[in-house]
N, C-alpha and C. Protein backbone atom coordinates (compact mmCIF):
# COMPACT_ATOMS: atom_id res chain seq x y z
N UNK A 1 44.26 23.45 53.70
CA UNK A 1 45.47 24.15 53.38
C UNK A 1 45.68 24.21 51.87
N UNK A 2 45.34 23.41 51.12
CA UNK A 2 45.34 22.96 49.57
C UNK A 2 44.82 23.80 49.42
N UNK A 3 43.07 24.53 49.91
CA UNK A 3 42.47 24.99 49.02
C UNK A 3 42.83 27.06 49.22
N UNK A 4 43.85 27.10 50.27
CA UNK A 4 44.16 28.82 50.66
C UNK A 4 45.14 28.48 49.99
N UNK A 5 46.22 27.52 49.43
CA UNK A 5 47.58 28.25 48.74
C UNK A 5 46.45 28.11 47.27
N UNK A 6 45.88 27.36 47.01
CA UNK A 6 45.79 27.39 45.93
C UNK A 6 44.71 28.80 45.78
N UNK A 7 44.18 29.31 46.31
CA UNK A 7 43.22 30.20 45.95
C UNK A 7 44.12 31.33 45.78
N UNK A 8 45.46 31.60 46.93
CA UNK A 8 46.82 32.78 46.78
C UNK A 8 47.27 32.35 45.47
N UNK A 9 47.27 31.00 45.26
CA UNK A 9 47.98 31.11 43.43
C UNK A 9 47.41 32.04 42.31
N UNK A 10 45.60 31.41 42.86
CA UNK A 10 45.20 32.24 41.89
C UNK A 10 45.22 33.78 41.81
N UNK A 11 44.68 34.18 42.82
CA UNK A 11 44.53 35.41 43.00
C UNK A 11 45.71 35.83 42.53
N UNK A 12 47.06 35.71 43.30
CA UNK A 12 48.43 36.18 42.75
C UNK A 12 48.76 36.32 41.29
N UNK A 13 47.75 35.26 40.32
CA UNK A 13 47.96 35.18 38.93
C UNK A 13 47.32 36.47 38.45
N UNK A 14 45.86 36.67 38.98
CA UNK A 14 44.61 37.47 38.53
C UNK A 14 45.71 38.65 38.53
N UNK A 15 46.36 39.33 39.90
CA UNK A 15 46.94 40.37 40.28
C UNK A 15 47.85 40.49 39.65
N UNK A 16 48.70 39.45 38.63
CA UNK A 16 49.61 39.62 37.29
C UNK A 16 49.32 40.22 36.52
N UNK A 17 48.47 39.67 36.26
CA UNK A 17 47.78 39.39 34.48
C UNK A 17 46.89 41.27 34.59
N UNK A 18 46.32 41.62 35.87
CA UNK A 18 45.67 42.45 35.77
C UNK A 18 46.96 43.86 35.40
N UNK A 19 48.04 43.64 36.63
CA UNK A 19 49.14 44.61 35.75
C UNK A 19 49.34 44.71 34.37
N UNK A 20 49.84 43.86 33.83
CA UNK A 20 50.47 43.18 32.43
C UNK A 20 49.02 44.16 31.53
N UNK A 21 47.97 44.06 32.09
CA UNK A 21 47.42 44.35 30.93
C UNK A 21 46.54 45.62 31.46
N UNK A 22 47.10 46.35 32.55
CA UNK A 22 46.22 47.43 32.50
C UNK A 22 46.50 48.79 31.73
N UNK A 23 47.39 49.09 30.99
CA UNK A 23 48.53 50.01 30.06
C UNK A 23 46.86 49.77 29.27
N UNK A 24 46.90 48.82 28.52
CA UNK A 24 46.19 48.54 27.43
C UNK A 24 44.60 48.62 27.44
N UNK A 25 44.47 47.96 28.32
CA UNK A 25 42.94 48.45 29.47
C UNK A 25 42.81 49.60 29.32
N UNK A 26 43.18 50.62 29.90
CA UNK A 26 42.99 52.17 30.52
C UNK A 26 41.83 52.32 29.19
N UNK A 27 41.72 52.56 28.08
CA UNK A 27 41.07 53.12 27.38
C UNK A 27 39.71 52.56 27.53
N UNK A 28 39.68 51.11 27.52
CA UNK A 28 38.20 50.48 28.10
C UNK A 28 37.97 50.83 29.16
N UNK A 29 38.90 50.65 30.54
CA UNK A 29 38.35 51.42 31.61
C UNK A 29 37.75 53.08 31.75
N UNK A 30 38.73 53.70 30.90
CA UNK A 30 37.75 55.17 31.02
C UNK A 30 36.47 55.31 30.77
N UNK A 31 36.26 54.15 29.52
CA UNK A 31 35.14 54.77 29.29
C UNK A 31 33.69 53.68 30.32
N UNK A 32 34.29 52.67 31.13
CA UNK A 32 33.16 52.62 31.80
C UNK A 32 33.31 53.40 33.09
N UNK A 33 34.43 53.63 32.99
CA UNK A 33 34.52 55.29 34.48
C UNK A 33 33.68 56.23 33.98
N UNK A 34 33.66 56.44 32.99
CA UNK A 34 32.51 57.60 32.03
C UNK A 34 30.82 57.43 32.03
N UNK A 35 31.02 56.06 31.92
CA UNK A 35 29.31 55.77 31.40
C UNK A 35 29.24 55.81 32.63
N UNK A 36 29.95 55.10 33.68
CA UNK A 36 29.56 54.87 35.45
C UNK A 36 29.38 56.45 35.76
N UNK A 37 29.98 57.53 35.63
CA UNK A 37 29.91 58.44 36.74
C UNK A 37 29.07 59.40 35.62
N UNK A 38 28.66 59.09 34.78
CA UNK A 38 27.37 59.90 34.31
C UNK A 38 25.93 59.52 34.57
N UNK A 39 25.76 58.02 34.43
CA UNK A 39 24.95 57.80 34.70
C UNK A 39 24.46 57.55 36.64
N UNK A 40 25.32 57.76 37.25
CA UNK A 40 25.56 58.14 38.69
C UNK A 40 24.85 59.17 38.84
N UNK A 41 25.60 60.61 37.74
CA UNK A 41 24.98 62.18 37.96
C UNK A 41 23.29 61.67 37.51
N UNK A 42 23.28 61.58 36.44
CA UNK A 42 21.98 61.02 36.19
C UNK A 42 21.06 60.94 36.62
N UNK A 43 21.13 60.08 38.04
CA UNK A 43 20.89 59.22 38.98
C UNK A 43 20.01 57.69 38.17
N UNK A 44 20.99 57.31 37.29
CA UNK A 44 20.35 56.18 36.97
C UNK A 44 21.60 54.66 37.34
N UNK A 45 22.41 55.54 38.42
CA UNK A 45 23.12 54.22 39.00
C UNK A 45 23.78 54.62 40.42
N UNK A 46 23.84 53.40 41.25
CA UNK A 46 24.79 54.24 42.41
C UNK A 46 26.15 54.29 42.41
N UNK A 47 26.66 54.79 43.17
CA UNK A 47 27.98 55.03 42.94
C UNK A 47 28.66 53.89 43.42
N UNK A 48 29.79 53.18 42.82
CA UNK A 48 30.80 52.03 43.00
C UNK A 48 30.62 51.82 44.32
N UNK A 49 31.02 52.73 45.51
CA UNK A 49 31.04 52.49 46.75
C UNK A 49 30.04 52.32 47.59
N UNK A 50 28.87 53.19 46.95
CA UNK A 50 27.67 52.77 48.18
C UNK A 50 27.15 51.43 47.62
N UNK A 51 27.51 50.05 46.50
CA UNK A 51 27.36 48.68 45.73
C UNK A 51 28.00 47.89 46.91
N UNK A 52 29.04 48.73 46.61
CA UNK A 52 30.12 47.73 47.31
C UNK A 52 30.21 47.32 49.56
N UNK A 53 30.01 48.73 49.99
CA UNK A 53 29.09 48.77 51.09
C UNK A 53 27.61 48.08 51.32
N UNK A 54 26.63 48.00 50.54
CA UNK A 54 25.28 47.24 50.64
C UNK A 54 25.85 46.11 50.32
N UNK A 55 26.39 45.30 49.69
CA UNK A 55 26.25 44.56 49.29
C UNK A 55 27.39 43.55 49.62
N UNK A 56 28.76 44.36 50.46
CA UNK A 56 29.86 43.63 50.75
C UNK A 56 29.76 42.02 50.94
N UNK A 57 29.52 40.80 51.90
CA UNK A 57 29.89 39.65 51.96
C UNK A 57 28.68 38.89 50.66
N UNK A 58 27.72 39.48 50.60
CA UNK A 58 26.73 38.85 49.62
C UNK A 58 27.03 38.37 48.44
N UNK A 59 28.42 39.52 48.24
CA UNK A 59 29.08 39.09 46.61
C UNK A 59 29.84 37.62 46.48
N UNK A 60 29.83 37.10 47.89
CA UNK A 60 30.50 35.64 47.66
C UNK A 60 32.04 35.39 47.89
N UNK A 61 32.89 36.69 47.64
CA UNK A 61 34.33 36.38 47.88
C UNK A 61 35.22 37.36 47.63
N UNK A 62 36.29 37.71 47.18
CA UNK A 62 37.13 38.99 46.92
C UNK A 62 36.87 39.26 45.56
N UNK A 63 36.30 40.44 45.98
CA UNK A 63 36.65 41.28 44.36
C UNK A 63 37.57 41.49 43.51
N UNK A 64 38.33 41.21 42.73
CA UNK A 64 39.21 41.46 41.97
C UNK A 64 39.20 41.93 40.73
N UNK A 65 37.73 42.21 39.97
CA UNK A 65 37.91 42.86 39.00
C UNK A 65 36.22 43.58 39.28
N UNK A 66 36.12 44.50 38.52
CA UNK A 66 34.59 45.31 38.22
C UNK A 66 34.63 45.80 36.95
N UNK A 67 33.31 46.11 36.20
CA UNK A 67 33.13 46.56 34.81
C UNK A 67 31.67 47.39 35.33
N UNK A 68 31.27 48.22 33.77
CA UNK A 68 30.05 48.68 34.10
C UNK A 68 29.49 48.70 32.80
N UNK A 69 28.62 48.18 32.43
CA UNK A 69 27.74 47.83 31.54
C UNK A 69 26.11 47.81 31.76
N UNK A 70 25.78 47.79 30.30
CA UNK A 70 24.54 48.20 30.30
C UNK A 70 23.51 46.50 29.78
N UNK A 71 22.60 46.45 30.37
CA UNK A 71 22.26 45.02 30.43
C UNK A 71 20.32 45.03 30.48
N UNK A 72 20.14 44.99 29.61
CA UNK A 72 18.48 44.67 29.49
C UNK A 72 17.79 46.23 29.55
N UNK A 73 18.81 47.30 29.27
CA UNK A 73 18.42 48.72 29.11
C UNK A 73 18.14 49.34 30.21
N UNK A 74 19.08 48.78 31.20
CA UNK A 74 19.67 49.09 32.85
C UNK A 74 21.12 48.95 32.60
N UNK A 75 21.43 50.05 33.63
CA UNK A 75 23.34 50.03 34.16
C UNK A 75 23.63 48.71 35.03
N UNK A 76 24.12 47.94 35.06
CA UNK A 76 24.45 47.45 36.05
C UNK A 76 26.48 46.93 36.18
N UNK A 77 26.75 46.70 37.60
CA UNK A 77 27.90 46.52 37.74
C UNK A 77 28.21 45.40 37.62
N UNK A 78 29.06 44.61 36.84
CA UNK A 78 29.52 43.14 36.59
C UNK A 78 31.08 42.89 37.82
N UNK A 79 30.61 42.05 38.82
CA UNK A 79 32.22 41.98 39.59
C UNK A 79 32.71 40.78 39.24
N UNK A 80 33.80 40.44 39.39
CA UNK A 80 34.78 39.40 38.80
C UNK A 80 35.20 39.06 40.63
N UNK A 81 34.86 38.22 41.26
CA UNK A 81 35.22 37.60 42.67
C UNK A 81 35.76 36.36 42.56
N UNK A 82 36.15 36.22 43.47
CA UNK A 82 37.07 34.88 44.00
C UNK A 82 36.77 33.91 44.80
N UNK A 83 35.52 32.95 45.11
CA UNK A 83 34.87 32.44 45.86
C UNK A 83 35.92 31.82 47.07
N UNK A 84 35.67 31.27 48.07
CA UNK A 84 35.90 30.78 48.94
C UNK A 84 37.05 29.59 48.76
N UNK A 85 36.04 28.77 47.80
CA UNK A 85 36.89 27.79 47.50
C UNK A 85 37.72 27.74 46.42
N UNK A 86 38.36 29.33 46.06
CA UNK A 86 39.08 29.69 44.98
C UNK A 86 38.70 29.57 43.93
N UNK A 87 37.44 29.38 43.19
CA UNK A 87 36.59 29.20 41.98
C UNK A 87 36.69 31.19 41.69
N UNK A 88 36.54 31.03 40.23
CA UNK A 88 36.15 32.64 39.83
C UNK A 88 34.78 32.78 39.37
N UNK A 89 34.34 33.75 39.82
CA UNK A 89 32.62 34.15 39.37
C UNK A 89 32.77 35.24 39.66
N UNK A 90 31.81 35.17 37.91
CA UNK A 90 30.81 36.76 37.79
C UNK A 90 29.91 37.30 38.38
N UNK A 91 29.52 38.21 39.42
CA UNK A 91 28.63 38.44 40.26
C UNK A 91 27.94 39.88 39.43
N UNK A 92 26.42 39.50 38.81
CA UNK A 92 25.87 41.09 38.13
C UNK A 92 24.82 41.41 39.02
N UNK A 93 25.12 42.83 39.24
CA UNK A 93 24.38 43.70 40.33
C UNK A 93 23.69 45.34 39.24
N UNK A 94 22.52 44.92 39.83
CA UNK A 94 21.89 45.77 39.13
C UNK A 94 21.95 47.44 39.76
N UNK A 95 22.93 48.13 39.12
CA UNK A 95 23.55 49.65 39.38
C UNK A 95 22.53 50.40 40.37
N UNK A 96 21.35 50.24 40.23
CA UNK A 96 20.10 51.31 40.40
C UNK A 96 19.68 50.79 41.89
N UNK A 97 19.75 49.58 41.87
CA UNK A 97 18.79 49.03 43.23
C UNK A 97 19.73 48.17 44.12
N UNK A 98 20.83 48.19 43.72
CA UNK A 98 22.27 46.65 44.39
C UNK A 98 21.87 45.82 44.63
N UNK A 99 20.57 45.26 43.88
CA UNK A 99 20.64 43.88 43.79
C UNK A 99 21.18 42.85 42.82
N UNK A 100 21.67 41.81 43.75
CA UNK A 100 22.15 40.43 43.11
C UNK A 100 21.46 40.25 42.04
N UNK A 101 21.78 40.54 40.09
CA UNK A 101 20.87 39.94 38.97
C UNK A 101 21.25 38.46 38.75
N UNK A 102 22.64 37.82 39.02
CA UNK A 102 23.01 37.16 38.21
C UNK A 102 24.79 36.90 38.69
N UNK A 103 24.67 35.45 38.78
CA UNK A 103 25.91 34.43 39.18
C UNK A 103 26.60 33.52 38.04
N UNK A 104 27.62 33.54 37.76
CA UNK A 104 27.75 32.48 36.97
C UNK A 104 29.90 32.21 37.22
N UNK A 105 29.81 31.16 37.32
CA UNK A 105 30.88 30.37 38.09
C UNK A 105 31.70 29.62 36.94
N UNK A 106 33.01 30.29 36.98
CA UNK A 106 33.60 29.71 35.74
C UNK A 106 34.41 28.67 36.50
């Protein structure tokens, strides 16, 4: 029971903090909405949803944030999840192929 209120704390915080600061965001977000859906046309990435479909429970926990960046001279998608036991981790998925590159557990 400790570890579901405390994981709703967090999450509930993430879901603050993500309001509070998405005004200010928007301009970083466009432009990985930009690099994402060009390099989509491209075809040098897939699209957000067919990542998120392949790859749904594999990512480890709730999504709560995504980015799109470019990483070793590949697109790939960086997700921000919520593990199980309410821990936050970076989950990097390589845009082109949806595979798992890279975990790291703050």
């Amino acid at each position: 029971m400790r570890r579901t209120i405390r994981r709703d704390l967090i999450r509930s915080g993430l879901h603050a903090a993500g309001l509070l600061f998405a005004a200010p965001a928007s301009a970083e977000r466009e432009r990985d909405h930009d690099r994402a859906r060009r390099a989509v046309e491209q075809g040098e990435a897939l699209p957000l949803s067919t990542i998120l479909a392949h790859l749904g429970p594999d990512l480890g926990g709730e999504v709560v944030g995504v980015s799109f960046e470019e990483e070793a001279g590949s697109w790939a998608y960086e997700f921000m999840v919520i593990g199980p036991t309410g821990h936050l981790m970076d989950v990097l998925v390589d845009a082109r192929s949806a595979r798992v590159i890279g975990r790291e557990e703050h």
